[in-house]
C-alpha atoms as a PDB file:
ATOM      1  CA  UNK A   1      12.144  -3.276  -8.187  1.00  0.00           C
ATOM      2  CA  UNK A   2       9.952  -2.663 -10.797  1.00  0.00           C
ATOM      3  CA  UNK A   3       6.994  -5.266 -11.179  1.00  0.00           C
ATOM      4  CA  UNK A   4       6.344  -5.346 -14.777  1.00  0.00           C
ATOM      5  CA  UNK A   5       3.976  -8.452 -14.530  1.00  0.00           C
ATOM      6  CA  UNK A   6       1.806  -6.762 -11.772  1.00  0.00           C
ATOM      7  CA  UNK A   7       1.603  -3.631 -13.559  1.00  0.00           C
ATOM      8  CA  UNK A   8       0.986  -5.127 -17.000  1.00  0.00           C
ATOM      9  CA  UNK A   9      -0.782  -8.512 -16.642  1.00  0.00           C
ATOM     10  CA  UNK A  10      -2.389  -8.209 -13.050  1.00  0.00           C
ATOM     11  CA  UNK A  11      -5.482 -10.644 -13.081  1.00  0.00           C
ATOM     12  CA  UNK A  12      -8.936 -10.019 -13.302  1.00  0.00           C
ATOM     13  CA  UNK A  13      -9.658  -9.523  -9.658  1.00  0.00           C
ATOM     14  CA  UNK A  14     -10.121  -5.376  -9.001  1.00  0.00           C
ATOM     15  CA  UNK A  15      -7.682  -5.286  -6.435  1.00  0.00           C
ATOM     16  CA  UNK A  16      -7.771  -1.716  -4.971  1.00  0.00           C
ATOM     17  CA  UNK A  17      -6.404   0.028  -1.645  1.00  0.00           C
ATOM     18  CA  UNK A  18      -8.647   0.842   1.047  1.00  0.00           C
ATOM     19  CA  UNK A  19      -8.814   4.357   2.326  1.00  0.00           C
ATOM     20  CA  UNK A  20      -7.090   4.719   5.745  1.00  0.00           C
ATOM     21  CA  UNK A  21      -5.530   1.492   5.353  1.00  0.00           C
ATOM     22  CA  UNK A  22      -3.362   0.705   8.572  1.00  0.00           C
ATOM     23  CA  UNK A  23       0.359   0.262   8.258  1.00  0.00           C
ATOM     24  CA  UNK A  24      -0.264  -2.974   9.067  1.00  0.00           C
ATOM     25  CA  UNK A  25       1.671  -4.737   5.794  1.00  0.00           C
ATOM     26  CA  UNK A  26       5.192  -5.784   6.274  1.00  0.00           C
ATOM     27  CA  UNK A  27       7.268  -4.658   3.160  1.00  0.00           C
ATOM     28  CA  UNK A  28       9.101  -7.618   1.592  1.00  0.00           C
ATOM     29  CA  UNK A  29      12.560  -7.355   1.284  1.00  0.00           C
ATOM     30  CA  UNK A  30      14.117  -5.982  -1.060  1.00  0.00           C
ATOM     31  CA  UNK A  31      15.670  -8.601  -4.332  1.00  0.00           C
ATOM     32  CA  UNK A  32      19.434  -8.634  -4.708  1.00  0.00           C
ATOM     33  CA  UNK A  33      20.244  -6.506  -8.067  1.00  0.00           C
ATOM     34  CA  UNK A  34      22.250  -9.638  -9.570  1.00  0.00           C
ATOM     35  CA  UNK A  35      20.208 -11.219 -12.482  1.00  0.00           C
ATOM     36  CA  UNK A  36      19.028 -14.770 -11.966  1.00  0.00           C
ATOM     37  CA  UNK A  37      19.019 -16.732 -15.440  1.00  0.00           C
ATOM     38  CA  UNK A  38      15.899 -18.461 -14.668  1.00  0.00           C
ATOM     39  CA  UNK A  39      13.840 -16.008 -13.017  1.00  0.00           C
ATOM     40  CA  UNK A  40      10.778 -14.739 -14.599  1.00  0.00           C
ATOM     41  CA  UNK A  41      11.617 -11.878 -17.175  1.00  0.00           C
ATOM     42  CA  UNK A  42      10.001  -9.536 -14.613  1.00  0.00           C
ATOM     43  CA  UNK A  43      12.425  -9.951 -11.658  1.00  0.00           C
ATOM     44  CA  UNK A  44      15.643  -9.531 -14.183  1.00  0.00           C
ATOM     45  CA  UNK A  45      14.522  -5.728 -14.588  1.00  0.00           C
ATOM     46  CA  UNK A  46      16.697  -3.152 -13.097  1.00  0.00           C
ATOM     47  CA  UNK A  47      14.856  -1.043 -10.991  1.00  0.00           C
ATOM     48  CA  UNK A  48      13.170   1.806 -12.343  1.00  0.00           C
ATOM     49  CA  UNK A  49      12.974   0.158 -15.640  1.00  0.00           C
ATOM     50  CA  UNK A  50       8.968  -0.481 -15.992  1.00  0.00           C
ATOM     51  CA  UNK A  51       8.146   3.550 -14.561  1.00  0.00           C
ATOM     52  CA  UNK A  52      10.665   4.768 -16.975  1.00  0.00           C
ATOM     53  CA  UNK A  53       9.470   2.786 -19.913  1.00  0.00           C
ATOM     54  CA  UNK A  54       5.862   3.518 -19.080  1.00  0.00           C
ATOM     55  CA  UNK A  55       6.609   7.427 -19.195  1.00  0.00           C
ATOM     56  CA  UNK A  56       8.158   6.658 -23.171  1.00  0.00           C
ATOM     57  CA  UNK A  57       6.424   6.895 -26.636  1.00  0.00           C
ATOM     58  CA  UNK A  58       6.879   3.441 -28.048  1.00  0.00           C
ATOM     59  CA  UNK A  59       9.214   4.812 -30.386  1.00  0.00           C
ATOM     60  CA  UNK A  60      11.495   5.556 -27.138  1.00  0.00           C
ATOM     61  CA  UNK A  61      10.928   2.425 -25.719  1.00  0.00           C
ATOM     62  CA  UNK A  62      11.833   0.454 -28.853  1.00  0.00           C
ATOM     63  CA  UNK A  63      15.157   2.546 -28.815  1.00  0.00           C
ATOM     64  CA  UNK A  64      15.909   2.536 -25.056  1.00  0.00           C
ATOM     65  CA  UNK A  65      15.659  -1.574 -25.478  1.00  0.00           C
ATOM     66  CA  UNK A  66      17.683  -2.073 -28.944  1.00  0.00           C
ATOM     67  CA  UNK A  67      20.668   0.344 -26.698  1.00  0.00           C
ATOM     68  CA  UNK A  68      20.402  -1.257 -23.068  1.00  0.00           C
ATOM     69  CA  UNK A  69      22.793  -3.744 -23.376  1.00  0.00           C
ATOM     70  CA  UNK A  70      21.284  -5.641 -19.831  1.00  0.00           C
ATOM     71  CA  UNK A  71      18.279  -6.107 -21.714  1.00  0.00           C
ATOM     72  CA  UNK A  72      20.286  -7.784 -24.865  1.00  0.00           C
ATOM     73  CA  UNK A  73      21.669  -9.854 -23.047  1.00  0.00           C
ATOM     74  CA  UNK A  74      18.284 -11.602 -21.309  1.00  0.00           C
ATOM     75  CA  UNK A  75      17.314 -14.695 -23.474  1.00  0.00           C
ATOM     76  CA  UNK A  76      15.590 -13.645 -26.471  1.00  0.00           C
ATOM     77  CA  UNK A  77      11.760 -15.339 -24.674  1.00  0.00           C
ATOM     78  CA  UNK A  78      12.660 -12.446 -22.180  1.00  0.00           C
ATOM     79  CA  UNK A  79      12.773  -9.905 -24.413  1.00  0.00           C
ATOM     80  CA  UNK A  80      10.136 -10.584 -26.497  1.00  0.00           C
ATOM     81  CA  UNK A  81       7.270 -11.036 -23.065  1.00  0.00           C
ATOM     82  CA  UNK A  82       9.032  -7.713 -21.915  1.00  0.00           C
ATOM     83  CA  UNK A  83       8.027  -6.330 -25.838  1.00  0.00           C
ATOM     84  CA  UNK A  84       4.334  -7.678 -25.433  1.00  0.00           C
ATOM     85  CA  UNK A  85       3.700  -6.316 -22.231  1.00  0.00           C
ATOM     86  CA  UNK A  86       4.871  -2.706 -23.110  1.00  0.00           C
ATOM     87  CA  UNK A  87       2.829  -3.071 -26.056  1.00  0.00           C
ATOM     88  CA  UNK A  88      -0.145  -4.319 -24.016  1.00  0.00           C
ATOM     89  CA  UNK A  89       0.766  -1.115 -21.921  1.00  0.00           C
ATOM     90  CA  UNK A  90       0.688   1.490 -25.149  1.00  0.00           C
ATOM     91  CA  UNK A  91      -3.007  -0.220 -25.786  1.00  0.00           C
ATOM     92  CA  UNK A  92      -4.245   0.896 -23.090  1.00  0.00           C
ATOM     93  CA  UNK A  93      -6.763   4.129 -22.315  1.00  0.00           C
ATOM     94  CA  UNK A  94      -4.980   6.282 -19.037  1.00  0.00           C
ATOM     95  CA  UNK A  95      -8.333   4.645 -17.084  1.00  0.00           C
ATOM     96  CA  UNK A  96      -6.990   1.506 -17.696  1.00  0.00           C
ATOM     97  CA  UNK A  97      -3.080   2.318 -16.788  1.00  0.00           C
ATOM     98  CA  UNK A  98      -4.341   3.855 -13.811  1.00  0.00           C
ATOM     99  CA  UNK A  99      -6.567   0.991 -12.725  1.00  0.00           C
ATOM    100  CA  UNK A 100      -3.455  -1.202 -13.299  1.00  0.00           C
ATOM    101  CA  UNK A 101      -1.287   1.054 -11.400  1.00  0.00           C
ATOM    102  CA  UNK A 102      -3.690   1.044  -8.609  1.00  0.00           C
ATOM    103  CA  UNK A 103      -3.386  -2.162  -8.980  1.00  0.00           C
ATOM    104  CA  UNK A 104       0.466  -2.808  -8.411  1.00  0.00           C
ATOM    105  CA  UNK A 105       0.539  -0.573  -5.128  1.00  0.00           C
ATOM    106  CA  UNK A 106      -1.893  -2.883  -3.495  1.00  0.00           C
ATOM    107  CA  UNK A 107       0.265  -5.474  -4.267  1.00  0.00           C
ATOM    108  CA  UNK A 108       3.918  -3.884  -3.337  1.00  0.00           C
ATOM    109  CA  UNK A 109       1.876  -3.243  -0.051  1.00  0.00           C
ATOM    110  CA  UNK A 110       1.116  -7.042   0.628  1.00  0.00           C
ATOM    111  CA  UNK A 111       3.504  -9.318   2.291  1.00  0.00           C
ATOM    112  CA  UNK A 112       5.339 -12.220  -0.023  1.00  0.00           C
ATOM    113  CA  UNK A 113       3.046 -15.033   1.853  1.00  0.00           C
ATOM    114  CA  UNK A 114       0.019 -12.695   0.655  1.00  0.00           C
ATOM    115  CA  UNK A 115       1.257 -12.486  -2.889  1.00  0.00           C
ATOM    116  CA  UNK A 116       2.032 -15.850  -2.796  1.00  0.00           C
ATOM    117  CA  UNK A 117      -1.762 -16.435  -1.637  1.00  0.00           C
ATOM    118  CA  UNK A 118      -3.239 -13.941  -4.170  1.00  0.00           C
ATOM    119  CA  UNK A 119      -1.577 -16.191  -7.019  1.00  0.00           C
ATOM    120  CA  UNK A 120      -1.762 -19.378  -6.333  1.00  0.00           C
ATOM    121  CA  UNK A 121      -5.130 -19.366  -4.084  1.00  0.00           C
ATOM    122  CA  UNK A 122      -7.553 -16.651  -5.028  1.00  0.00           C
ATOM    123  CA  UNK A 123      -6.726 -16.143  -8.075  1.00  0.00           C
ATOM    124  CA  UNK A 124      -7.777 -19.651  -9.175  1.00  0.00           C
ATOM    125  CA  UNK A 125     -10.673 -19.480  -7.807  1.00  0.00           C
ATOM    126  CA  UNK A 126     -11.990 -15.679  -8.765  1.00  0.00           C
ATOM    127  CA  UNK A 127     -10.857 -17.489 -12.515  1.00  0.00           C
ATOM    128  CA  UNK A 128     -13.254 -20.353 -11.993  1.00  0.00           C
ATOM    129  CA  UNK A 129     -15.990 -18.085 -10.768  1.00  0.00           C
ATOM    130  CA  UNK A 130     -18.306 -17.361 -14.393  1.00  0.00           C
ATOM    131  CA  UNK A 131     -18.803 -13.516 -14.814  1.00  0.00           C
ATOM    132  CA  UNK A 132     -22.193 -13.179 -13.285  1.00  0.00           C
ATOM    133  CA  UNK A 133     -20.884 -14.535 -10.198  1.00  0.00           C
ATOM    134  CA  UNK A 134     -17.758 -12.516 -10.246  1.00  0.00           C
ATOM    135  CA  UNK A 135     -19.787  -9.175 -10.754  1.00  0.00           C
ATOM    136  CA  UNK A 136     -22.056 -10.392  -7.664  1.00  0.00           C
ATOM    137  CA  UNK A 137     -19.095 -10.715  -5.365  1.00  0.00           C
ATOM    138  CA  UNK A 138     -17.449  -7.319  -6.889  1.00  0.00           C
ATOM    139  CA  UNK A 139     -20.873  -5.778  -6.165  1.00  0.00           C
ATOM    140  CA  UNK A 140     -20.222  -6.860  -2.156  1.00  0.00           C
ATOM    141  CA  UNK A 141     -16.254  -6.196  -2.282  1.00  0.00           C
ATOM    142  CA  UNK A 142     -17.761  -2.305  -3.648  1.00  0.00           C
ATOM    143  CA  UNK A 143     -20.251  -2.150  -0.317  1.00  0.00           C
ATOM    144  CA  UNK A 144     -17.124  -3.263   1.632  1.00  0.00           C
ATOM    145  CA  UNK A 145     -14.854   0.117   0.223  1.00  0.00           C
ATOM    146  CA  UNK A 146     -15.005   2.658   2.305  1.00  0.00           C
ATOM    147  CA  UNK A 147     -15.793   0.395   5.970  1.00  0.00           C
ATOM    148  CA  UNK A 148     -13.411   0.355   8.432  1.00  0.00           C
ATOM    149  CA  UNK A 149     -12.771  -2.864  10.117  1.00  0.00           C
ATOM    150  CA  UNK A 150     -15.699  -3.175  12.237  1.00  0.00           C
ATOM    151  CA  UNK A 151     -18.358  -2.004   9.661  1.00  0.00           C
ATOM    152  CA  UNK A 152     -16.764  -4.627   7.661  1.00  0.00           C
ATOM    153  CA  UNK A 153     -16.906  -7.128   9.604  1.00  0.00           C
ATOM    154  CA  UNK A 154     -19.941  -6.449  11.125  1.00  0.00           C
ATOM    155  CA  UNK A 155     -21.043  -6.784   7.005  1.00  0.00           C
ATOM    156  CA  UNK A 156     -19.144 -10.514   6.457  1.00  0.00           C
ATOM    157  CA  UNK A 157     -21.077 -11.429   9.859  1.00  0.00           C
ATOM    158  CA  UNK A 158     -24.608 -10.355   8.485  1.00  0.00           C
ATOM    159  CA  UNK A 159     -26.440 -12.918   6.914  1.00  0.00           C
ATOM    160  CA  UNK A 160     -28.767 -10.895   4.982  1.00  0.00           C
ATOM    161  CA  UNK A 161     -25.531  -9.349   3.306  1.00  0.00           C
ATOM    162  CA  UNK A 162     -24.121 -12.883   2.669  1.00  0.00           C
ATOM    163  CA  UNK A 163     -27.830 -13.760   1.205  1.00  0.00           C
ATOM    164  CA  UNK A 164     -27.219 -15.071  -2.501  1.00  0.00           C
ATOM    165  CA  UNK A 165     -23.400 -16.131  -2.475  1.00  0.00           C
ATOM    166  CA  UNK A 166     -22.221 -19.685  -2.696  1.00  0.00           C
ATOM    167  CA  UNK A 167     -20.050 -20.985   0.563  1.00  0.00           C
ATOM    168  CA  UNK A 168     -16.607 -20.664  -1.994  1.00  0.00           C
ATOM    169  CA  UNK A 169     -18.036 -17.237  -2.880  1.00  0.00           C
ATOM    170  CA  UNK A 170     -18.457 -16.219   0.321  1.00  0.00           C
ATOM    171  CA  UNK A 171     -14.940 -17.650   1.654  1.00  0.00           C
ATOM    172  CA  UNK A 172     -13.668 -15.104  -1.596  1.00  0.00           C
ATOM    173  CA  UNK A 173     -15.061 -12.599  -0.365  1.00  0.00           C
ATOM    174  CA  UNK A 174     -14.041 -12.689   3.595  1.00  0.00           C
ATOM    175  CA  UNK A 175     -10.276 -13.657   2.158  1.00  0.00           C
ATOM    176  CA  UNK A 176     -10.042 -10.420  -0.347  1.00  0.00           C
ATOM    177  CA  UNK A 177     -11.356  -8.462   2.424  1.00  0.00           C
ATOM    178  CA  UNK A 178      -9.113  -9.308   5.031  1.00  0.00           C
ATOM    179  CA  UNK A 179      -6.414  -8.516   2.303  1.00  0.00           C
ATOM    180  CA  UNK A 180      -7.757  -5.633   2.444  1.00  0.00           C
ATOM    181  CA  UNK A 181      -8.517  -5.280  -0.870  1.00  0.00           C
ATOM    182  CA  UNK A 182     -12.063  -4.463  -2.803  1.00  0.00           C
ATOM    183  CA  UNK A 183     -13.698  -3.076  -5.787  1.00  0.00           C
ATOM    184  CA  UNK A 184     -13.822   0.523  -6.434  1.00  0.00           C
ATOM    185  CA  UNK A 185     -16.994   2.772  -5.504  1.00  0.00           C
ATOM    186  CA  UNK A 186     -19.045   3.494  -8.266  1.00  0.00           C
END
């Protein structure tokens, strides 16, 4: 199902998949296609919806909603955070879509308990972190890219490494690691 909130309004954490990533992650299973009336706007998408809007000139889009009569009929709130999001989408540069897109197959990867986690955990606390701290731990999540498990956590282990970040920072860090998750090289 298509994850219009992940691929449009993913937080500010650089979530990014690790090269030679085991096959470790359980896929979560999949939603019923039935419409829930209070579910986020997101999870009353068909499937396919987001990829096929994002491959659309606005002018498409605008006409593909005004004629899809399951999108009508989702309260007018729906509609309209469905609207912003797309146009969020058009604003950005391809960088930035791709980023996002990297993005959203992190988190399809993760189990629900880890997307659960990521939202109500983390994220909180990478938002409380002020930007020169967040760029410090994004600087260690970069070293941390291309390690495999051992190298990394022969890296979380080393206190020189560790030198300069707060105990919560530190806890960040080890946690979006073992997500398996990091900032990009470069």
């Amino acid at each position: 199902m298509a994850v219009l909130a992940a691929t449009l309004c993913v937080p500010a954490v650089n979530l990014f998949a690790q090269k030679n990533r085991p096959s470790r992650v359980e896929r979560p299973a999949a939603r019923p296609p039935a419409a829930r009336p209070n579910a986020p706007a997101r999870e009353n998408l068909p499937p396919r919806w987001v990829e096929r809007l994002r491959e659309m000139t606005p002018a498409e889009q605008e006409k593909f909603l005004n004629n899809n009569t399951r999108f009508r009929s989702l309260p007018a709130e729906q509609q309209a955070q469905i609207r912003q999001r797309l146009q969020n989408w058009n604003n950005l540069s391809p960088g930035q879509r791709q980023t996002l897109m990297q993005r959203e197959r992190v988190l399809e990867e993760m189990t629900p308990e880890q997307r659960r986690y990521v939202r109500q955990t983390l994220m909180p606390q990478w938002q409380s972190l002020p930007p020169a701290r967040r760029q410090v731990v994004l600087g260690k999540l970069r070293d941390l890219h291309d390690l495999n498990d051992s190298e990394r956590d022969a890296k979380l282990n080393d206190e020189s490494f560790m030198n300069g970040l707060a105990p919560n920072e530190r806890q960040l860090l080890r946690d979006l690691s073992s997500l398996r998750v990091g900032a990009p090289p470069g």
